[in-house]
PDB file of N, CA and C in Angstrom:
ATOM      1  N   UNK A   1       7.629   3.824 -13.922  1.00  0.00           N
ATOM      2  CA  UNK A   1       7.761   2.406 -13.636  1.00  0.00           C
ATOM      3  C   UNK A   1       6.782   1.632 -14.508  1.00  0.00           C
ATOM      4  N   UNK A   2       7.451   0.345 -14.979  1.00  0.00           N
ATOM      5  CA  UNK A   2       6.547   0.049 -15.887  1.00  0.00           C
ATOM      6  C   UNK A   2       5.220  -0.650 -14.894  1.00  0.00           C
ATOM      7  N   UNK A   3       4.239  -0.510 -15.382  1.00  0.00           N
ATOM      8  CA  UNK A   3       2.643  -0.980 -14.686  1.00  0.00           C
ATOM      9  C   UNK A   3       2.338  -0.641 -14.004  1.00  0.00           C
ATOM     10  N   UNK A   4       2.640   0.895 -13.339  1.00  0.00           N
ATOM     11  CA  UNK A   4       2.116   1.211 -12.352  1.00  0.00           C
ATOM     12  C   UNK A   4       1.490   2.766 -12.534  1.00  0.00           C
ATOM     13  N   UNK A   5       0.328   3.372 -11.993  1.00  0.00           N
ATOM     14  CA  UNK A   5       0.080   4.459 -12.800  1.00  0.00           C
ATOM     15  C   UNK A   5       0.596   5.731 -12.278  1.00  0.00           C
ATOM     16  N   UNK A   6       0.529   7.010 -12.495  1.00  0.00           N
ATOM     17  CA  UNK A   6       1.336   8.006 -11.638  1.00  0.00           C
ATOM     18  C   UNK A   6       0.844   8.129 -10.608  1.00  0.00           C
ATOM     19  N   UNK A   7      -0.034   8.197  -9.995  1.00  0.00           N
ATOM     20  CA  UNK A   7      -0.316   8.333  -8.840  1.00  0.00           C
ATOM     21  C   UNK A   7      -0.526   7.177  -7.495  1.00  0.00           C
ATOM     22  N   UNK A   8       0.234   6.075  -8.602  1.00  0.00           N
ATOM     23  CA  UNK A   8       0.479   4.950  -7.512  1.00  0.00           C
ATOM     24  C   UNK A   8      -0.819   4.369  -6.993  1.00  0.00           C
ATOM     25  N   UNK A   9      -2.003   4.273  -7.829  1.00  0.00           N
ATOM     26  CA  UNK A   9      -3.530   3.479  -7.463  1.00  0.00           C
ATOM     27  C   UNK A   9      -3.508   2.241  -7.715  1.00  0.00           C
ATOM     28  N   UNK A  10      -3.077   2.216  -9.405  1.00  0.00           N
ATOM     29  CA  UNK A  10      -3.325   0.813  -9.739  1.00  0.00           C
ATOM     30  C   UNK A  10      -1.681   0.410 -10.220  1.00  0.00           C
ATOM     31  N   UNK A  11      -1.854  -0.945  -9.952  1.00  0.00           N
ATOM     32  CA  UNK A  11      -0.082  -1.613 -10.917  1.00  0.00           C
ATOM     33  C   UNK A  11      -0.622  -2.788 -11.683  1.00  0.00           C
ATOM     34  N   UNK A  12      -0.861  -2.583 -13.169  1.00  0.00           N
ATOM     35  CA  UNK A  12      -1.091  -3.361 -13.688  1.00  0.00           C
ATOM     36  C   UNK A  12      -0.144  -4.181 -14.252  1.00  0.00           C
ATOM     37  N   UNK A  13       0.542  -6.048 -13.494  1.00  0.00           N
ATOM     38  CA  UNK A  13       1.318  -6.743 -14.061  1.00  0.00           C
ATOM     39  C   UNK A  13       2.681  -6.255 -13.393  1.00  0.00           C
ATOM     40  N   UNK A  14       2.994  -5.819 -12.400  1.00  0.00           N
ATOM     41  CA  UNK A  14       3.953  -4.966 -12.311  1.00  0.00           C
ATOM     42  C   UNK A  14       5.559  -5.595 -12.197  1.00  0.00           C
ATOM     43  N   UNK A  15       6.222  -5.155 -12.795  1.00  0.00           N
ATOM     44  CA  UNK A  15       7.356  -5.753 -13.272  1.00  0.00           C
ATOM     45  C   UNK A  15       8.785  -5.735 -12.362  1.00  0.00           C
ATOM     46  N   UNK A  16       8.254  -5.190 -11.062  1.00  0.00           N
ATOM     47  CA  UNK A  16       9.338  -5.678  -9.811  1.00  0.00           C
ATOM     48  C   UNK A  16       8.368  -5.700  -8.202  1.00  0.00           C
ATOM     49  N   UNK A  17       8.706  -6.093  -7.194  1.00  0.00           N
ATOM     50  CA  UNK A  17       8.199  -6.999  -6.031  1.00  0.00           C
ATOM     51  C   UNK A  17       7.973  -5.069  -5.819  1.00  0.00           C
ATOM     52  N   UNK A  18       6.594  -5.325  -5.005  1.00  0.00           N
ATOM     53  CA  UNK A  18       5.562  -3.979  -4.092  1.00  0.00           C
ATOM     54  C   UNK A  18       5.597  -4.364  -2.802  1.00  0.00           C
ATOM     55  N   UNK A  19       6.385  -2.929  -2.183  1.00  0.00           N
ATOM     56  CA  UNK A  19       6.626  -3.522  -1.075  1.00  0.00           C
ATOM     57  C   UNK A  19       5.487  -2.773   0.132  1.00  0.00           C
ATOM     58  N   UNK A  20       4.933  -3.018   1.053  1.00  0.00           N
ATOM     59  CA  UNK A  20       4.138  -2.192   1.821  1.00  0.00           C
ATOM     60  C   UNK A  20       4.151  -2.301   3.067  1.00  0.00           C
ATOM     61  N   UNK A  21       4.896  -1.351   3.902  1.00  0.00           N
ATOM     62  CA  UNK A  21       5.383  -0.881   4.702  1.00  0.00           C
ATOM     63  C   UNK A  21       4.073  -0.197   5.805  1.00  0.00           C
ATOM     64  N   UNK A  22       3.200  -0.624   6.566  1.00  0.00           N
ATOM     65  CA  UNK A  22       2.126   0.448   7.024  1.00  0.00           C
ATOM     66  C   UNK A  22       2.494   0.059   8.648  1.00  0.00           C
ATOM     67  N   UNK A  23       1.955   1.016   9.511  1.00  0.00           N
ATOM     68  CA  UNK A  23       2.158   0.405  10.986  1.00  0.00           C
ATOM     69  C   UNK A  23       1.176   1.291  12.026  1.00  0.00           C
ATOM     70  N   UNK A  24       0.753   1.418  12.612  1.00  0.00           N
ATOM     71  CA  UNK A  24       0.498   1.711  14.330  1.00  0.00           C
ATOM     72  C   UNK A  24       0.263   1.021  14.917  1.00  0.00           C
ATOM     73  N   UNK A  25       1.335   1.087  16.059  1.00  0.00           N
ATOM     74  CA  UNK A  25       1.626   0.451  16.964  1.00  0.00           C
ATOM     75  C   UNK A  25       0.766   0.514  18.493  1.00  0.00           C
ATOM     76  N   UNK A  26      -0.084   1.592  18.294  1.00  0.00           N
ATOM     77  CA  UNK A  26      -1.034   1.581  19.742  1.00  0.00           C
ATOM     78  C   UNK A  26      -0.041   2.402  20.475  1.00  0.00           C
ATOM     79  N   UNK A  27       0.745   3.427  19.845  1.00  0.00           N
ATOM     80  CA  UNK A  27       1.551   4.139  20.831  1.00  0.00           C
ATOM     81  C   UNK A  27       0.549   5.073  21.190  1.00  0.00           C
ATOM     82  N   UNK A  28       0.656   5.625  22.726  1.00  0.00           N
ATOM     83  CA  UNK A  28      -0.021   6.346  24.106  1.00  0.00           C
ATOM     84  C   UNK A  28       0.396   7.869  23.561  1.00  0.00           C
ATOM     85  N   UNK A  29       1.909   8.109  23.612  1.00  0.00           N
ATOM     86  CA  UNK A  29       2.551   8.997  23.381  1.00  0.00           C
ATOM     87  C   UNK A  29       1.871  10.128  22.508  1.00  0.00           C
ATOM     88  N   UNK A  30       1.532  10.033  21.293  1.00  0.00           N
ATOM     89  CA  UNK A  30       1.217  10.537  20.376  1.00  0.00           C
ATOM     90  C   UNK A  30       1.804  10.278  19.084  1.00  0.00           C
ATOM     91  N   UNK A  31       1.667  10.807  17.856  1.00  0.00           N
ATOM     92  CA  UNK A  31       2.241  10.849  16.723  1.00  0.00           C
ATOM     93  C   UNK A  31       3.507  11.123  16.898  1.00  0.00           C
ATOM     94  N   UNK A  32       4.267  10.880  15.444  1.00  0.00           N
ATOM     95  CA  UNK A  32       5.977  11.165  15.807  1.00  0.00           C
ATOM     96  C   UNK A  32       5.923  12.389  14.519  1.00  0.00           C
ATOM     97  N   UNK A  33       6.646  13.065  14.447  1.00  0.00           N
ATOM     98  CA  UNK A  33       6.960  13.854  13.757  1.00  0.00           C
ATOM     99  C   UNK A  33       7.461  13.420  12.290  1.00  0.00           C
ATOM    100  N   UNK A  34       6.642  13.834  11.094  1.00  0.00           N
ATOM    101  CA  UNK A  34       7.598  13.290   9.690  1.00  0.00           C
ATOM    102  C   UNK A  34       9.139  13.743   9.715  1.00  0.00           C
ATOM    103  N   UNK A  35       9.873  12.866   9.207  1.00  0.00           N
ATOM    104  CA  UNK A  35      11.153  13.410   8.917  1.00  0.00           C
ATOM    105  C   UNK A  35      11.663  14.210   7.912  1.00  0.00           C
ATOM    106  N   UNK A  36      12.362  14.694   8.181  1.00  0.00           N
ATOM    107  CA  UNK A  36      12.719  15.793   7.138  1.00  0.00           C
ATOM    108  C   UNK A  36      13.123  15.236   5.421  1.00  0.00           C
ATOM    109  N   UNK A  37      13.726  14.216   5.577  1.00  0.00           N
ATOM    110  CA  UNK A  37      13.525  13.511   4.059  1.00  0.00           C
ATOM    111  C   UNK A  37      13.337  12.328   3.728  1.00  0.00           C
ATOM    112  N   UNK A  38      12.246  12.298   2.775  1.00  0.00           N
ATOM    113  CA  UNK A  38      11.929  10.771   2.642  1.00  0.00           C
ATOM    114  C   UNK A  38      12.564  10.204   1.346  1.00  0.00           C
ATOM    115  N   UNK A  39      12.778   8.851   1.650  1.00  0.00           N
ATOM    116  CA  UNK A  39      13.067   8.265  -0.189  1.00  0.00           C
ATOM    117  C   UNK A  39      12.353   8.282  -0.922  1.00  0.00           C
ATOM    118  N   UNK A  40      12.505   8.248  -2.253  1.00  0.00           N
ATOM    119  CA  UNK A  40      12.447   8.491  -3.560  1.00  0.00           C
ATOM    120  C   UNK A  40      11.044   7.460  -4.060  1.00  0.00           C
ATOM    121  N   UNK A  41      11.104   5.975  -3.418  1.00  0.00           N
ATOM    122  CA  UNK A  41      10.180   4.961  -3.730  1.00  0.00           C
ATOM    123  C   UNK A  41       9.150   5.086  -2.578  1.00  0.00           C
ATOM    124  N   UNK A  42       8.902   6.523  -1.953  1.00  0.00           N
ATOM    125  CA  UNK A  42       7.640   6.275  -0.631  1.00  0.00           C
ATOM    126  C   UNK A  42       6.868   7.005  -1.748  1.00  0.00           C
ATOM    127  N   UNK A  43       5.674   6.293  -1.756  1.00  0.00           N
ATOM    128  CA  UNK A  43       4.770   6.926  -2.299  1.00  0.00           C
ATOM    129  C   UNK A  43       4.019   7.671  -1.498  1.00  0.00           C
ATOM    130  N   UNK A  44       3.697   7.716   0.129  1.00  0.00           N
ATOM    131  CA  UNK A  44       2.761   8.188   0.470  1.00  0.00           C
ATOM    132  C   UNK A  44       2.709   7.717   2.277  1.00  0.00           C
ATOM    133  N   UNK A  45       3.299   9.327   2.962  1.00  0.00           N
ATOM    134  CA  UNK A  45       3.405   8.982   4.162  1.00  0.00           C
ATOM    135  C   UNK A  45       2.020   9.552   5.125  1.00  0.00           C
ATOM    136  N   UNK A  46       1.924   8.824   6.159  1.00  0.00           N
ATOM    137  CA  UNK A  46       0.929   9.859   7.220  1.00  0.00           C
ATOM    138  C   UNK A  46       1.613   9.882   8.479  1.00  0.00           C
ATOM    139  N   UNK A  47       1.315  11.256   8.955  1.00  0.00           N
ATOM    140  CA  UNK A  47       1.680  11.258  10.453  1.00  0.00           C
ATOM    141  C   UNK A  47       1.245  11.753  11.277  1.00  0.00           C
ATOM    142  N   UNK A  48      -0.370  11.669  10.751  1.00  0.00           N
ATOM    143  CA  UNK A  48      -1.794  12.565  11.336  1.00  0.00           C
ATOM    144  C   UNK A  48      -2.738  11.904  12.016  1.00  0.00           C
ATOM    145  N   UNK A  49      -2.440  10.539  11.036  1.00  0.00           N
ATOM    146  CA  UNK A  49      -3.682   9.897  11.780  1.00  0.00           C
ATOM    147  C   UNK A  49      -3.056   8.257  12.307  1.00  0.00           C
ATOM    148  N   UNK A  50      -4.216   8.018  13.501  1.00  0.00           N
ATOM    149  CA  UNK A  50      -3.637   6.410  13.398  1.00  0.00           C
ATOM    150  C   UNK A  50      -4.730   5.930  12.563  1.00  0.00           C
ATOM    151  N   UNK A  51      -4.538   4.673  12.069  1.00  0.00           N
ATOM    152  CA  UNK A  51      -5.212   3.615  11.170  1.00  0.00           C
ATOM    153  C   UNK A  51      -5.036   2.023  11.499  1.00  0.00           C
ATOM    154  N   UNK A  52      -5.313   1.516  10.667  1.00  0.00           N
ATOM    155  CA  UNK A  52      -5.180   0.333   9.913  1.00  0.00           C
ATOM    156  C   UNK A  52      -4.983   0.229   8.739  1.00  0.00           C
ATOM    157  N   UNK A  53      -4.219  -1.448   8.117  1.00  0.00           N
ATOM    158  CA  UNK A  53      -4.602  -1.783   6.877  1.00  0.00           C
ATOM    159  C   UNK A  53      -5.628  -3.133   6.466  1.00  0.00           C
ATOM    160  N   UNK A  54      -5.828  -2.963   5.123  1.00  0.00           N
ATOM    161  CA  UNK A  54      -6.811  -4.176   5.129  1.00  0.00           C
ATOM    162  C   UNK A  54      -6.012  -4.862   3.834  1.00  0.00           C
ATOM    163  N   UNK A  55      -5.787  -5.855   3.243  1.00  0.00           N
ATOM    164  CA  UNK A  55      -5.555  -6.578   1.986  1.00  0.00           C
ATOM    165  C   UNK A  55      -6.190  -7.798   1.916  1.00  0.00           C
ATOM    166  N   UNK A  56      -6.926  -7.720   0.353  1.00  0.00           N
ATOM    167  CA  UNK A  56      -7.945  -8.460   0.288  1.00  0.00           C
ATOM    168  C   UNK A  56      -7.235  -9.190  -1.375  1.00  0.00           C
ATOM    169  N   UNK A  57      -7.081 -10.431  -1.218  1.00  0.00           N
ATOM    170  CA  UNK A  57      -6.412 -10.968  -2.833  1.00  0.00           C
ATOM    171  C   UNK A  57      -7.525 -12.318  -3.498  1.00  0.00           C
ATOM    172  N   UNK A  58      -7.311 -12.424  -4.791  1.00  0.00           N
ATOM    173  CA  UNK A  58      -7.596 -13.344  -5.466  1.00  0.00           C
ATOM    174  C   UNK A  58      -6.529 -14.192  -5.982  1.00  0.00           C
ATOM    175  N   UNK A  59      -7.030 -14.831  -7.275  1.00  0.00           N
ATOM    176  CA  UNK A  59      -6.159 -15.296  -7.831  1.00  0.00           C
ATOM    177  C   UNK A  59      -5.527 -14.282  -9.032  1.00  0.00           C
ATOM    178  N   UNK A  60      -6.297 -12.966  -9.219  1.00  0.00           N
ATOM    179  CA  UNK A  60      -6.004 -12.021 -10.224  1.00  0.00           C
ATOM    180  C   UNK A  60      -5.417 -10.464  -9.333  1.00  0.00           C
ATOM    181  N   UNK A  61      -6.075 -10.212  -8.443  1.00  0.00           N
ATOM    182  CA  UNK A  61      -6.570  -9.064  -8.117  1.00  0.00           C
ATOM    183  C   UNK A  61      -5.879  -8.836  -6.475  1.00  0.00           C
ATOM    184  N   UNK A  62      -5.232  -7.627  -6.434  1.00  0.00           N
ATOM    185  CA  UNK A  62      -5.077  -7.286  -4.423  1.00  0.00           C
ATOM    186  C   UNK A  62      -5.178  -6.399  -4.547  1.00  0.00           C
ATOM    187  N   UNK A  63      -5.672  -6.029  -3.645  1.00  0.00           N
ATOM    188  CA  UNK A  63      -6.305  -4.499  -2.883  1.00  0.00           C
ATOM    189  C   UNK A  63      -5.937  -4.334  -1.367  1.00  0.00           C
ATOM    190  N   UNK A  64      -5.387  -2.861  -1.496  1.00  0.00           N
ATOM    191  CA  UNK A  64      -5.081  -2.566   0.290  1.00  0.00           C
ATOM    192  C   UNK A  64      -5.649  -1.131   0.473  1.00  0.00           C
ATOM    193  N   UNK A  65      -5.757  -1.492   1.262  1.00  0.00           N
ATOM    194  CA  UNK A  65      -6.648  -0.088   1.673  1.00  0.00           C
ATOM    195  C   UNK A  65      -5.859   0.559   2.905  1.00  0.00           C
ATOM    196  N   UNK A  66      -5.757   1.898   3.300  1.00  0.00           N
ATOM    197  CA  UNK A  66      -5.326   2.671   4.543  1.00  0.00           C
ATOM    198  C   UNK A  66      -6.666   2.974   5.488  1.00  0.00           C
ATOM    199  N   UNK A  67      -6.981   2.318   6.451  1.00  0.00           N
ATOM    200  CA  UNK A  67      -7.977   2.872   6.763  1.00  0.00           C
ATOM    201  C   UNK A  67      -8.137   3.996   8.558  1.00  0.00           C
ATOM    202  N   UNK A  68      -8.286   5.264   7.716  1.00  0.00           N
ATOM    203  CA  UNK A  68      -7.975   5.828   9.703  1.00  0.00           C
ATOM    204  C   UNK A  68      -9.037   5.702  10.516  1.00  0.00           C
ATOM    205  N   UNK A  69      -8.813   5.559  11.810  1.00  0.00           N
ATOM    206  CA  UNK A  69      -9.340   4.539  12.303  1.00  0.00           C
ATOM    207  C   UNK A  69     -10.473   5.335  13.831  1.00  0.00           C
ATOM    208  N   UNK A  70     -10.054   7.024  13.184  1.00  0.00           N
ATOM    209  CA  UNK A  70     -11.222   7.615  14.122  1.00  0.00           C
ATOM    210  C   UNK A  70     -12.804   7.667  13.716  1.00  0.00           C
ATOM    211  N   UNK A  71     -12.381   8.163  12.079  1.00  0.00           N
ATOM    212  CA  UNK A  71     -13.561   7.781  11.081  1.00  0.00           C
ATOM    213  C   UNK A  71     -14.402   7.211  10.135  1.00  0.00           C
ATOM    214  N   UNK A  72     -12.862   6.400  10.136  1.00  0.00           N
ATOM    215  CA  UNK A  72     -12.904   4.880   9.409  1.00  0.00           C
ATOM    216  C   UNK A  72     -13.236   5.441   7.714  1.00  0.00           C
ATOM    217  N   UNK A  73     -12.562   6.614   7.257  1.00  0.00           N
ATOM    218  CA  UNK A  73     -12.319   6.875   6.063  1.00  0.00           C
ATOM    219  C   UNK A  73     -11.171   6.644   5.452  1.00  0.00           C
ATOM    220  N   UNK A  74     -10.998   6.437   3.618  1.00  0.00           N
ATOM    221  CA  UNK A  74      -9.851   5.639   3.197  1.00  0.00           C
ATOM    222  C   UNK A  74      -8.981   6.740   2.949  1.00  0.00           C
ATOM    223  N   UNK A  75      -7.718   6.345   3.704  1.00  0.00           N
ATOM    224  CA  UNK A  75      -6.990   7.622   3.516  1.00  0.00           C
ATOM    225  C   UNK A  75      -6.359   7.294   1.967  1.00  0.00           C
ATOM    226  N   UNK A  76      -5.922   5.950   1.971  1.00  0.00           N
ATOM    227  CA  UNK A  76      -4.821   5.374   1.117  1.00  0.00           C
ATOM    228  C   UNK A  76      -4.970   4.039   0.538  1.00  0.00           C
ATOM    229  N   UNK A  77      -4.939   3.837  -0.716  1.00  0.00           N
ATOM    230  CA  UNK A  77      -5.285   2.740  -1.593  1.00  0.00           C
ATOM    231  C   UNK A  77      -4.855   2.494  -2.896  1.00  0.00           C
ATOM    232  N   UNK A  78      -4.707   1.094  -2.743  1.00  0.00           N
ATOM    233  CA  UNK A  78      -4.273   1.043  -4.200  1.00  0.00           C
ATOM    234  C   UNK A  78      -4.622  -0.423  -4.896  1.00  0.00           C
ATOM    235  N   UNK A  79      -4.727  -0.931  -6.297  1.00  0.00           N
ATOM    236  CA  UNK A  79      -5.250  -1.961  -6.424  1.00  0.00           C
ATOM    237  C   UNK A  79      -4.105  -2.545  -7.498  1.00  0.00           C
ATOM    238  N   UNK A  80      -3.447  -4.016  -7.564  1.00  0.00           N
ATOM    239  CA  UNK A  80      -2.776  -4.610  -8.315  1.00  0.00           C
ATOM    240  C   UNK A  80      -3.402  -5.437  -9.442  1.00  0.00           C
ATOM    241  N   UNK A  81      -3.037  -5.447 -10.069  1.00  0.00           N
ATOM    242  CA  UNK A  81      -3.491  -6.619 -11.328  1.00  0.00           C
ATOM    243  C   UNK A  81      -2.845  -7.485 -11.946  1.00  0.00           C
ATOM    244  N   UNK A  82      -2.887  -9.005 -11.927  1.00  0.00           N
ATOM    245  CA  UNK A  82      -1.807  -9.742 -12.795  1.00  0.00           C
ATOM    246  C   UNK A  82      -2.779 -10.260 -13.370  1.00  0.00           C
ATOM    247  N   UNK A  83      -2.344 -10.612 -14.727  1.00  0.00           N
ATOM    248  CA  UNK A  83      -3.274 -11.373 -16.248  1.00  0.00           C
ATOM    249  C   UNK A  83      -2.308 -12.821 -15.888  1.00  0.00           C
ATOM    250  N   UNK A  84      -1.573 -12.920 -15.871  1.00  0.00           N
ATOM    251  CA  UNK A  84      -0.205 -14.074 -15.985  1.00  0.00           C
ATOM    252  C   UNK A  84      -0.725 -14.716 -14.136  1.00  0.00           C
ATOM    253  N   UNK A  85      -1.572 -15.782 -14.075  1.00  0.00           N
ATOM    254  CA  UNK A  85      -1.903 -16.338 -12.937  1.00  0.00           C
ATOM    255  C   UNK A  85      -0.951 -17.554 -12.757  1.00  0.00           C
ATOM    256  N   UNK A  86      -0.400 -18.289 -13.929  1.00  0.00           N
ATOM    257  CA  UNK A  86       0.459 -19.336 -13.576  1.00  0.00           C
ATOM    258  C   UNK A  86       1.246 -19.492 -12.407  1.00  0.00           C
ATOM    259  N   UNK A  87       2.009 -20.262 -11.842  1.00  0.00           N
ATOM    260  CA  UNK A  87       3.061 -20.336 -10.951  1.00  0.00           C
ATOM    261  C   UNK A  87       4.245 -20.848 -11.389  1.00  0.00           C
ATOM    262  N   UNK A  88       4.884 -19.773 -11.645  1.00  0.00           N
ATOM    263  CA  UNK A  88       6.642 -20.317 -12.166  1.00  0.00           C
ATOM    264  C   UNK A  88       6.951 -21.884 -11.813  1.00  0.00           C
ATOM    265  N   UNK A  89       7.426 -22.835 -12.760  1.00  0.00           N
ATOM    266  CA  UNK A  89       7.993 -24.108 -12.685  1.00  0.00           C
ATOM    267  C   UNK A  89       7.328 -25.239 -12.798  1.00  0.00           C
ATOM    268  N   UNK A  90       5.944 -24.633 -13.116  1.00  0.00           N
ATOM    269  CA  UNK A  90       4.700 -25.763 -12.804  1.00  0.00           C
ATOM    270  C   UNK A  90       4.115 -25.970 -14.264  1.00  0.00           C
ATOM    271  N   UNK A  91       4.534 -25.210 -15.464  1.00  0.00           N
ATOM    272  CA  UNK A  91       3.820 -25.093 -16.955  1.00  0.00           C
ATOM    273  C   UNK A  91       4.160 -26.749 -17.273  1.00  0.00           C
TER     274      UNK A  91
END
């Protein structure tokens, strides 16, 4: 993909919409079981721990972090970059 690196950390400029999908819900129950197949565009599932997320932006720069939330270590992260700050329609 163009601007993004293989291991899905950084997307520099990235040339279609990042989508981020994270959740716990405070379920009692326990964890759910991964499914047997995931799509092609998941970069990166958990089904070990509960967490949080955090996203922190500028006018250049976003950052999200996975954070689990027994030890409050980063499971999962990644950082974006755009050079092109303009806003379409406004030049």
């Amino acid at each position: 993909m163009d601007g993004v690196s293989k291991d899905y950390k950084v997307y520099d400029n990235p040339q279609a919409p990042v989508h981020i999908l994270t959740g716990g819900a405070g379920q009692v129950e326990g964890l759910s079981k991964p499914p047997t197949n995931t799509a092609s565009w998941n970069a990166v599932s958990d089904y070990k721990h509960f967490g949080y997320s955090t996203l922190e932006a500028n006018r250049t720069t976003l950052s999200w972090k996975y954070i689990i939330s027994s030890d409050q270590t980063v499971q999962d992260e990644f950082v974006m970059y755009k050079t092109d700050t303009r806003i379409k329609g406004s030049e």
